[in-house]
Protein backbone atom coordinates (compact mmCIF):
# COMPACT_ATOMS: atom_id res chain seq x y z
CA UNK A 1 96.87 88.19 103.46
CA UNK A 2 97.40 85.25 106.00
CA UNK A 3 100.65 87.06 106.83
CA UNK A 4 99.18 90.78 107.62
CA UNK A 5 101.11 92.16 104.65
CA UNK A 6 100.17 96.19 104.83
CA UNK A 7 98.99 96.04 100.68
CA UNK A 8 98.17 92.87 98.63
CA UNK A 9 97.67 94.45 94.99
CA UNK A 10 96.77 91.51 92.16
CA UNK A 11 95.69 91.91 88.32
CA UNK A 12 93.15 90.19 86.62
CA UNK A 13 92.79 89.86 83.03
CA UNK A 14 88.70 90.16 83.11
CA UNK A 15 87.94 93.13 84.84
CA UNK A 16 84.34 91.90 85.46
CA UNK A 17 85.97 88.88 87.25
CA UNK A 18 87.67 91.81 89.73
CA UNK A 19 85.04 91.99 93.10
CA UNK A 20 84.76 88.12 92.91
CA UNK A 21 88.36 87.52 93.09
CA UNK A 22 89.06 90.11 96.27
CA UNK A 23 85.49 88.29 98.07
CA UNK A 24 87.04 85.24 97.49
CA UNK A 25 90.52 86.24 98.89
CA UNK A 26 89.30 88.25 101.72
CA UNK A 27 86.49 85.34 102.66
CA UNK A 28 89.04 82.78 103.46
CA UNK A 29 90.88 85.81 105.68
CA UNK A 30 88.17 87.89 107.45
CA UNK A 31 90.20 88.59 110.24
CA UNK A 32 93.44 90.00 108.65
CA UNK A 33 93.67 93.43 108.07
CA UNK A 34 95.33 93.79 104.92
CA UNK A 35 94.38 96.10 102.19
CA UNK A 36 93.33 94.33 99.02
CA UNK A 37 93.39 95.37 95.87
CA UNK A 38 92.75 94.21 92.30
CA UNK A 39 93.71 96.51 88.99
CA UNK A 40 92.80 95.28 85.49
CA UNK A 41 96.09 94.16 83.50
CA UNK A 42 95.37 92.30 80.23
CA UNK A 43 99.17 91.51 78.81
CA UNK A 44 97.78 90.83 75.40
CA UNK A 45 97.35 94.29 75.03
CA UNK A 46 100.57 96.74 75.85
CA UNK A 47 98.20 99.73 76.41
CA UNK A 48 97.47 97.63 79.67
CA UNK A 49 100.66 96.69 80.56
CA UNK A 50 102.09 100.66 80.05
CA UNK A 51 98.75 101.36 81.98
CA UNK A 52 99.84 98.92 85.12
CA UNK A 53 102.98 99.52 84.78
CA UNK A 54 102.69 103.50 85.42
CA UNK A 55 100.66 102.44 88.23
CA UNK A 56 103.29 100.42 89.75
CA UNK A 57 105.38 102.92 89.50
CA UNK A 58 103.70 105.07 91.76
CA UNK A 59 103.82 102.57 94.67
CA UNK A 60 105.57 103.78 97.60
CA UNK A 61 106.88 100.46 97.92
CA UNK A 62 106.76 96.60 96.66
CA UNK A 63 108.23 93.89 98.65
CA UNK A 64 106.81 91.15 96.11
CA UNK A 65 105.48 90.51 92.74
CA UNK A 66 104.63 87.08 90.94
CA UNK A 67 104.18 87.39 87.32
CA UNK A 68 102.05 84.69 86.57
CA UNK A 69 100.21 85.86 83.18
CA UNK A 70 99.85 82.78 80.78
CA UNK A 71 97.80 82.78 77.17
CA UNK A 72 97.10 79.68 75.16
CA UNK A 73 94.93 79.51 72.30
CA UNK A 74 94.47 76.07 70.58
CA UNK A 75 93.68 78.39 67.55
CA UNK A 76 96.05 80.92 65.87
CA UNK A 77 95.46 84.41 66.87
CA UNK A 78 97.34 87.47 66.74
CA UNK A 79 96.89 90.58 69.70
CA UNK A 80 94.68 93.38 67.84
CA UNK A 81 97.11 95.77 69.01
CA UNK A 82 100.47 94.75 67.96
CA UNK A 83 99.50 91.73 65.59
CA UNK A 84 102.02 89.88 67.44
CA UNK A 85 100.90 86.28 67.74
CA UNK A 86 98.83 86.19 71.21
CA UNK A 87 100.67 83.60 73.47
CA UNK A 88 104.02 85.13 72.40
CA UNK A 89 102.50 88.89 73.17
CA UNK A 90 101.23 87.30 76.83
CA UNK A 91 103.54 85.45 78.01
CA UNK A 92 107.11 86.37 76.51
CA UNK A 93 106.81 90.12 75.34
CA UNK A 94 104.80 91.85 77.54
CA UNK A 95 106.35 89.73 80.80
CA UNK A 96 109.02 91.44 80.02
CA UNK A 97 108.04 95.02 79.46
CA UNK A 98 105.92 94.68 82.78
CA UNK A 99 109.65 93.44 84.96
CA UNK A 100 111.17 96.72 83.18
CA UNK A 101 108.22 98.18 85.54
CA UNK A 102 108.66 96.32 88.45
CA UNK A 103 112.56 96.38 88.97
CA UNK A 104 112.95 100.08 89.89
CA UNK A 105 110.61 100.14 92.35
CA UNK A 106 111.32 96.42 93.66
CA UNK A 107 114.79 97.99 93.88
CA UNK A 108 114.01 100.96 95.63
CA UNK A 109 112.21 99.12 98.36
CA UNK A 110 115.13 96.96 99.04
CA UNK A 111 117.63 99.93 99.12
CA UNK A 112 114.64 101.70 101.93
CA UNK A 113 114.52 98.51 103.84
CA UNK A 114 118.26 97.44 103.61
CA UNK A 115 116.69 93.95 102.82
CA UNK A 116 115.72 91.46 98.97
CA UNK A 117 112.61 92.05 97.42
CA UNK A 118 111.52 89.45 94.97
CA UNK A 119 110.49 88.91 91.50
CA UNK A 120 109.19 85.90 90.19
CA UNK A 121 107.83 85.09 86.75
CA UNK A 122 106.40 81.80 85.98
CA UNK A 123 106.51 79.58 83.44
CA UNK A 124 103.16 79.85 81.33
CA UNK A 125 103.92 76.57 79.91
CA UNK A 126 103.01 75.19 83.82
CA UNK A 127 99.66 76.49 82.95
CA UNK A 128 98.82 73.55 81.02
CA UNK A 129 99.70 70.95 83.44
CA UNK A 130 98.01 72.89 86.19
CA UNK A 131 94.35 71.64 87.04
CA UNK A 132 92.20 74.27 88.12
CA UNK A 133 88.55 73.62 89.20
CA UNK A 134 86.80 76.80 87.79
């Protein structure tokens, strides 16, 4: 936002969580005039990321995406929907199915613009030594 981009698009696991999230960004930013928008994308649950990912897909264009999903549970779970345990489903599997999203159209762009796009998927272990104030 603080560099004008045309479209700043971000998921959020909690889709209640959504209009607080875009306030926040656009608070700090009142003067750009970027658009902003938030889409619900819970990678425990493939049915999301499929969902997203179709949705990426029909961007005209995507100069950048940060994966940045992470999952820990101090107790064992599995995801409802493919009984894979949850932190695997989060942040291995479905990191992966969502890039199998993003790299055609990430390509695209870059062939359009004769210039990189980037991808960038962090670590989720990071998560853990990251302090947040929430």
């Amino acid at each position: 936002v603080k560099v004008d981009a045309n479209n700043l698009t971000f998921a959020v696991r909690n889709i209640f969580k959504r209009k607080a999230a875009k306030a926040d960004i656009l608070k700090f930013n009142s003067a750009s005039k970027t658009r902003v928008e938030v889409w619900n994308l819970n990678q425990e649950f493939i049915k999301s990321v499929n969902a997203f990912g179709k949705r990426i897909q029909g961007l005209r264009r995507l100069g950048v995406a940060i994966s940045n999903a992470a999952l820990f549970k101090f107790d064992w779970s599995t995801s409802p929907e493919t009984i894979v345990e949850s932190s695997l489903q989060c942040n291995h599997l479905s990191t992966a199915l969502l890039t199998l999203y993003l790299l055609p159209v990430l390509g695209k762009t870059s062939r359009e613009l004769k210039q990189p796009t980037r991808l960038t998927a962090t670590s989720p272990e990071v998560a853990l030594c990251t302090p947040f104030k929430e």
